[in-house]
C-alpha atoms as a PDB file:
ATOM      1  CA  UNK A   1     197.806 147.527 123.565  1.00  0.00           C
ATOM      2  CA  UNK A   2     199.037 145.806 126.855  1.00  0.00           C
ATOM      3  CA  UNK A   3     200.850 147.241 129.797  1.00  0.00           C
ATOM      4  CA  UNK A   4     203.222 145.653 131.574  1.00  0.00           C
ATOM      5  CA  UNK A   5     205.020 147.233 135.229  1.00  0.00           C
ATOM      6  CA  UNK A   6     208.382 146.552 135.552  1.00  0.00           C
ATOM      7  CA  UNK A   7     210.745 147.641 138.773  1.00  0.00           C
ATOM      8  CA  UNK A   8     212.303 151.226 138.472  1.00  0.00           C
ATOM      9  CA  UNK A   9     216.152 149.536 138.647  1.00  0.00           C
ATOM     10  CA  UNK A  10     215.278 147.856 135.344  1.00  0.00           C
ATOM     11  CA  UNK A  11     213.645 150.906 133.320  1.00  0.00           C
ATOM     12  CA  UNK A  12     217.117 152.346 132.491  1.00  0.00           C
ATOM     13  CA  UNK A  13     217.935 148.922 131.195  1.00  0.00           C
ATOM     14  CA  UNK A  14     215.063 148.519 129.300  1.00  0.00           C
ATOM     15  CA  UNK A  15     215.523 151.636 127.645  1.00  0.00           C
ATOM     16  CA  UNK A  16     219.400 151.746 127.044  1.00  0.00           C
ATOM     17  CA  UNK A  17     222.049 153.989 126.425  1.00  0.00           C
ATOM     18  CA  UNK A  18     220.086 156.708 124.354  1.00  0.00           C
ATOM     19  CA  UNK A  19     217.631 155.128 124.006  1.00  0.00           C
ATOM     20  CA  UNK A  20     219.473 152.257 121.988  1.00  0.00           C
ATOM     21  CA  UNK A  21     217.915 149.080 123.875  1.00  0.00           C
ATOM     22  CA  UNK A  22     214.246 150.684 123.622  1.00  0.00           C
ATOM     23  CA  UNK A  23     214.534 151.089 119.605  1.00  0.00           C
ATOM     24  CA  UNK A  24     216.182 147.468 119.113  1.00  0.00           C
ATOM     25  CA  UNK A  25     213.193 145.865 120.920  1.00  0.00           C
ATOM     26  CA  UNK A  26     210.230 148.176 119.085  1.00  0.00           C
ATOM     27  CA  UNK A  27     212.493 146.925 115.566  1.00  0.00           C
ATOM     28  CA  UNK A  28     213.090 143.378 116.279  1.00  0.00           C
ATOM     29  CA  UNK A  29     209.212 142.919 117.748  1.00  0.00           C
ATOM     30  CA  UNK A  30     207.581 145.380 115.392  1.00  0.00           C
ATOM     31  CA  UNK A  31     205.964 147.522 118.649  1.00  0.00           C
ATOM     32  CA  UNK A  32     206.003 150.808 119.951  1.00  0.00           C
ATOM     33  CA  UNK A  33     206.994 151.344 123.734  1.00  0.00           C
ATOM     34  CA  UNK A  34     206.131 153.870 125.687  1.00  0.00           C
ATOM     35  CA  UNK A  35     207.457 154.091 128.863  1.00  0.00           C
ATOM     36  CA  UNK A  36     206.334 155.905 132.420  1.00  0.00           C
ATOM     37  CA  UNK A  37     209.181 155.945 133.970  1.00  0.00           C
ATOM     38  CA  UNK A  38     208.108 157.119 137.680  1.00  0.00           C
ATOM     39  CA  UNK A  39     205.741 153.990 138.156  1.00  0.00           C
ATOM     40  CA  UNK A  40     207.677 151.273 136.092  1.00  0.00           C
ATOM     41  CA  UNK A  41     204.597 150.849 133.500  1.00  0.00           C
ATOM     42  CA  UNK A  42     205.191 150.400 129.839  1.00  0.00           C
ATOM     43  CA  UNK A  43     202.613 150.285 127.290  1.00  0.00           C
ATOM     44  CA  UNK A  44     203.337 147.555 124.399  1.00  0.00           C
ATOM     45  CA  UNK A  45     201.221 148.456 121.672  1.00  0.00           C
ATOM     46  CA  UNK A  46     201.861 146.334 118.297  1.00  0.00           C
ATOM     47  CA  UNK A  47     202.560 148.448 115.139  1.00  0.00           C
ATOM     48  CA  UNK A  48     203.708 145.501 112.728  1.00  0.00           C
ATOM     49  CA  UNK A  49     202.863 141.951 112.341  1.00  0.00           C
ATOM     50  CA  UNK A  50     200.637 140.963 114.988  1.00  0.00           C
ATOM     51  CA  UNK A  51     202.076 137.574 115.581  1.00  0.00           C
ATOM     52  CA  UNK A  52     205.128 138.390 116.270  1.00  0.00           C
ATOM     53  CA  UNK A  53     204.196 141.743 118.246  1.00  0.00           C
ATOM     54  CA  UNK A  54     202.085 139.468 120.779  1.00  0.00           C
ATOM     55  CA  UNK A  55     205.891 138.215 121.992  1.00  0.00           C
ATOM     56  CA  UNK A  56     206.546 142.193 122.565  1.00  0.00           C
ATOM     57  CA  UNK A  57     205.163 142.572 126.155  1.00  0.00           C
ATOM     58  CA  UNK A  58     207.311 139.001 127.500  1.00  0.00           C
ATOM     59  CA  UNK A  59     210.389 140.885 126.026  1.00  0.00           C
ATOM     60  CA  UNK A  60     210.027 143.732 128.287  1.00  0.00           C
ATOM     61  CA  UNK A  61     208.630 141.348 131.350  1.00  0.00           C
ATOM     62  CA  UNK A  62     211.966 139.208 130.801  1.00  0.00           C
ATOM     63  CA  UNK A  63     214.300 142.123 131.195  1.00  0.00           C
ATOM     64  CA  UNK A  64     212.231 143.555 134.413  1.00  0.00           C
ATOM     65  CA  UNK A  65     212.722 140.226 135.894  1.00  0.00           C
ATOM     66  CA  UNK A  66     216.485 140.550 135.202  1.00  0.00           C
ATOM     67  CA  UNK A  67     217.268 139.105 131.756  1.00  0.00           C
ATOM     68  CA  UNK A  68     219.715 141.237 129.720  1.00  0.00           C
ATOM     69  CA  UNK A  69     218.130 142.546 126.480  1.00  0.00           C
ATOM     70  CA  UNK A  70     219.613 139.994 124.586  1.00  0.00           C
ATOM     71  CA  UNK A  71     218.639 137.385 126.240  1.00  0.00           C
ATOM     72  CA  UNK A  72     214.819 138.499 126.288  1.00  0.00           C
ATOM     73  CA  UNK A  73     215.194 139.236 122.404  1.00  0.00           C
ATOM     74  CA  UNK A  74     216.071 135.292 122.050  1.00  0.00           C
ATOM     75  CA  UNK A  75     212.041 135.005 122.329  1.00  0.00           C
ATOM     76  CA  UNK A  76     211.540 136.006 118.940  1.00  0.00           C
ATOM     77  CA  UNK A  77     213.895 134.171 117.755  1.00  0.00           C
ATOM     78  CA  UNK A  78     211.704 130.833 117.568  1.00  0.00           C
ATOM     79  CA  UNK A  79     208.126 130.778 118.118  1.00  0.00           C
ATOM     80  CA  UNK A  80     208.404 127.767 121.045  1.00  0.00           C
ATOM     81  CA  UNK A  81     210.962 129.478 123.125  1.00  0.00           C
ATOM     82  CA  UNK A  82     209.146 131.179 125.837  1.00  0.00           C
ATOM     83  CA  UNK A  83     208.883 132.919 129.070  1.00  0.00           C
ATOM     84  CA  UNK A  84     207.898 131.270 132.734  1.00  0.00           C
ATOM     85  CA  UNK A  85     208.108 133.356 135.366  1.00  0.00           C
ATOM     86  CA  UNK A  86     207.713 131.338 139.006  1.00  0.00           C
ATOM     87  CA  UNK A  87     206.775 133.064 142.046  1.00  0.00           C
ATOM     88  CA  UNK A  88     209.287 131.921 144.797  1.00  0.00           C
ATOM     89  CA  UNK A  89     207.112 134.284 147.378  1.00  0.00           C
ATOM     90  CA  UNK A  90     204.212 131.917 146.834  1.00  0.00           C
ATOM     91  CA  UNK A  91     205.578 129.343 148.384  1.00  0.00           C
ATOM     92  CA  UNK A  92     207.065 130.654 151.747  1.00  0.00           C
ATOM     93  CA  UNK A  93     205.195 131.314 154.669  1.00  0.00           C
ATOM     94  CA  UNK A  94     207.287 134.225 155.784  1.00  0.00           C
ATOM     95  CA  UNK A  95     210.674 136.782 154.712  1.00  0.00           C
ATOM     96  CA  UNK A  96     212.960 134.096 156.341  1.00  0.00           C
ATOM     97  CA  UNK A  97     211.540 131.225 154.423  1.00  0.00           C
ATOM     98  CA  UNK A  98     211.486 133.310 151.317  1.00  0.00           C
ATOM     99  CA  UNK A  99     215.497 133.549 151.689  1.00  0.00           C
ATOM    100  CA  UNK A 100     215.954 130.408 152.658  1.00  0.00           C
ATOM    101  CA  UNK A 101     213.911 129.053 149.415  1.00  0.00           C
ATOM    102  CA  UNK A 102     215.927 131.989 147.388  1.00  0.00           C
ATOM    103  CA  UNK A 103     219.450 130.500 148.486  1.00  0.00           C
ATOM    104  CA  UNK A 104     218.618 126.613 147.671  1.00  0.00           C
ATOM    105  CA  UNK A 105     217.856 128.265 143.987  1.00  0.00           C
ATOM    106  CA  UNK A 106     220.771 130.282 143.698  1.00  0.00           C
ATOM    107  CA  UNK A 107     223.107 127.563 145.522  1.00  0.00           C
ATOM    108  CA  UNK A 108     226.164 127.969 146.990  1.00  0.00           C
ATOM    109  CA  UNK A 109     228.329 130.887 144.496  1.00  0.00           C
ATOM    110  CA  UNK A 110     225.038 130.413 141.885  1.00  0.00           C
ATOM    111  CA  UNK A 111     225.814 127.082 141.540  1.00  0.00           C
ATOM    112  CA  UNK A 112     222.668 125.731 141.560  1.00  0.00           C
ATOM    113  CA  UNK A 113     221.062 128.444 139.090  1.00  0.00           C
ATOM    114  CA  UNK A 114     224.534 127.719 136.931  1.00  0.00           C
ATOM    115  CA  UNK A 115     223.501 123.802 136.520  1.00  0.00           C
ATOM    116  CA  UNK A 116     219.792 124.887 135.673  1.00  0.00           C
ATOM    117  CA  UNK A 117     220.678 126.534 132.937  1.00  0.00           C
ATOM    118  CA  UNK A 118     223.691 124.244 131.935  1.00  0.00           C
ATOM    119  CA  UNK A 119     221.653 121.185 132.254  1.00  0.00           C
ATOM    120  CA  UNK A 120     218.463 122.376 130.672  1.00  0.00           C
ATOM    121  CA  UNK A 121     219.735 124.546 128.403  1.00  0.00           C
ATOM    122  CA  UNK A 122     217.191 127.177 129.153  1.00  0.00           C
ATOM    123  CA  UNK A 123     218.171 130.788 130.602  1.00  0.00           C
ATOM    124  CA  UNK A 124     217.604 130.997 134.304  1.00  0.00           C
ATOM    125  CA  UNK A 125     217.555 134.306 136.044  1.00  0.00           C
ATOM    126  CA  UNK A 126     216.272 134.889 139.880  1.00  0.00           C
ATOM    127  CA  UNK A 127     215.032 138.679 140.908  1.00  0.00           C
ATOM    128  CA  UNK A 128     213.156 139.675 143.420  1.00  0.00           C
ATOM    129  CA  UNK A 129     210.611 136.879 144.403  1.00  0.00           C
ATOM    130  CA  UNK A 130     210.366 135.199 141.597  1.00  0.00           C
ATOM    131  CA  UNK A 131     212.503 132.495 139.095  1.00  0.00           C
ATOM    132  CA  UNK A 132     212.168 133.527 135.376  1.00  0.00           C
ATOM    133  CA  UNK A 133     213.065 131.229 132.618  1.00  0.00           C
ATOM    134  CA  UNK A 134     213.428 131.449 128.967  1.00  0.00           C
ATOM    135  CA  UNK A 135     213.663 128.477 126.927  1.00  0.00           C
ATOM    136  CA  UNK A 136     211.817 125.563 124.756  1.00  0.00           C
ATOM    137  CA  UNK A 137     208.933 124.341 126.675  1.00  0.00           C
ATOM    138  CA  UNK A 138     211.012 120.982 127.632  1.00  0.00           C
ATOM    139  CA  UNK A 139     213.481 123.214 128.803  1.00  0.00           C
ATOM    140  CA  UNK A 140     210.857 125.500 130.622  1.00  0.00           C
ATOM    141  CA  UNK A 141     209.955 122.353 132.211  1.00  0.00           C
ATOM    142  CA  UNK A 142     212.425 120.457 133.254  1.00  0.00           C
ATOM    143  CA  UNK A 143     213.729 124.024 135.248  1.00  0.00           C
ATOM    144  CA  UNK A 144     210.151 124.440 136.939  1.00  0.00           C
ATOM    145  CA  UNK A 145     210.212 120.613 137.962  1.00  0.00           C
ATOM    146  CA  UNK A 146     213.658 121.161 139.653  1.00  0.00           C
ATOM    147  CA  UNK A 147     212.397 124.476 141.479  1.00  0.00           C
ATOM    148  CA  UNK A 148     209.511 122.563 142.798  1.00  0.00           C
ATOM    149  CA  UNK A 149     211.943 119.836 143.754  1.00  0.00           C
ATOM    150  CA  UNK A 150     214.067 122.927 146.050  1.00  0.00           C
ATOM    151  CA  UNK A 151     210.853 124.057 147.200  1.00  0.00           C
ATOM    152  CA  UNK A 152     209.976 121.183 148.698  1.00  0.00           C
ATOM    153  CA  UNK A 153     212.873 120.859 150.537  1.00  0.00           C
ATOM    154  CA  UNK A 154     214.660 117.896 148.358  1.00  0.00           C
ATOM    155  CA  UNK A 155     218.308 117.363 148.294  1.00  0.00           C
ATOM    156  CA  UNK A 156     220.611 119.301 145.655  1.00  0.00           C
ATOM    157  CA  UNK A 157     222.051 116.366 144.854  1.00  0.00           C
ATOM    158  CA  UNK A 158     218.749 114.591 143.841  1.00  0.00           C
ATOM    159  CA  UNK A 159     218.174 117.723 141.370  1.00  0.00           C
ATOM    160  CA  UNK A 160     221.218 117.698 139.788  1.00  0.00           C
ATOM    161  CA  UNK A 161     220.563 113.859 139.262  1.00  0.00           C
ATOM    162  CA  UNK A 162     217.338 114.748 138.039  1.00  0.00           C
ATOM    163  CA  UNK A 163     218.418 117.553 135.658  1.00  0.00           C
ATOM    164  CA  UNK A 164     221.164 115.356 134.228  1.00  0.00           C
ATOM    165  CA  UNK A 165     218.616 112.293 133.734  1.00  0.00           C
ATOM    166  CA  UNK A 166     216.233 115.336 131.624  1.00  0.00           C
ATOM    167  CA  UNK A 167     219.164 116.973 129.912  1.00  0.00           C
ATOM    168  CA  UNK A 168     220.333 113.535 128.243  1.00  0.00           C
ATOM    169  CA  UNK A 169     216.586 112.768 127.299  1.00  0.00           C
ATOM    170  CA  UNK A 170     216.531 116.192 125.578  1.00  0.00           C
ATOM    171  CA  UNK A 171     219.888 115.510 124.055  1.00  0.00           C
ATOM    172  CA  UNK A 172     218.975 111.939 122.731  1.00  0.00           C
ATOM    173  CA  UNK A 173     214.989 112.026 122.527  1.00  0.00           C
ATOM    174  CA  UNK A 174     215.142 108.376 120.821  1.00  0.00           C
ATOM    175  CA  UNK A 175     216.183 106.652 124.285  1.00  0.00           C
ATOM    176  CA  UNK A 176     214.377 106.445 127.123  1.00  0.00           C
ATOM    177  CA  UNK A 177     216.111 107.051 130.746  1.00  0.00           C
ATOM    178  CA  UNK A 178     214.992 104.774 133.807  1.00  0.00           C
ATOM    179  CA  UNK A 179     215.669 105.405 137.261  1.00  0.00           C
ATOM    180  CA  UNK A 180     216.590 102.257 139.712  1.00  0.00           C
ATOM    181  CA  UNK A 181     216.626 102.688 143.299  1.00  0.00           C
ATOM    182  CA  UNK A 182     218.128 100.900 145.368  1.00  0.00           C
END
């Protein structure tokens, strides 16, 4: 059995309407939830095939970092796609840097966490103080390399270049991409 603590906004997600959300995850994942809903704690506890019960506990972290059930079901879908979850807070030395970091990610109208996802074909989702991603590992990783890129203070335009140079390489593995300055 594992426990995982999501916030209190996302419990009534996680469970659904009647309860709905709560049995489609324990089905789909072959667990059994049980859910304390004054501290945000859920117990995953696997009652089926083991393998695919050890993705239980990263469907019901996904959705407390803000993924909507469906998207956090899409990890059992294939065994590579999987869950990153990137601690923004890490990085910044104070609240104002945190919201400073926070609005380079989301971009101006989400248009920065918009071309993540478009361009890496992961699912990008930013909550609290952290930046959660679901995807293939290439996908997983081109998305953390960009985020490090906006932590570090580089230019959005250098990580939308940098995004589009990965998302071809993932589209056409056989050809390799180089990069001229100049």
């Amino acid at each position: 059995m594992q426990h995982v603590t999501i916030p209190q906004d996302r419990i009534g997600v996680l469970i659904g309407e009647g309860g709905e959300t709560m049995r489609e995850i324990e089905s789909a994942a072959e667990v059994r939830l049980d859910i304390d809903s004054e501290t945000g704690s859920v117990a995953v506890e696997t009652v089926g095939d083991p393998v695919i019960g050890l993705k239980g506990p990263d469907v019901v972290k996904a959705i407390g970092r803000g993924f909507a059930p469906d998207q956090a079901l899409e990890l059992l879908a294939d065994d590579l796609v999987m869950l990153d979850v990137i601690d923004v807070e890490a990085a910044a030395r104070n609240d104002r840097d945190l919201r400073r970091i926070k609005g380079r990610l989301i971009g101006e109208d989400g248009r920065t966490r918009e071309l993540m996802e478009d361009l890496s074909g992961a699912n990008v989702r930013i909550y609290g103080s952290t930046l959660s991603v679901i995807g293939e590992p290439e996908q997983v990783d081109a998305v953390r390399e960009a985020t490090q890129m906006l932590i570090d203070g580089a230019p959005h335009g250098s990580v939308y270049a940098f995004l589009e140079r990965r998302h071809n390489e993932m589209a056409d593995p056989g050809i390799e991409y180089h990069q001229f300055t100049g």
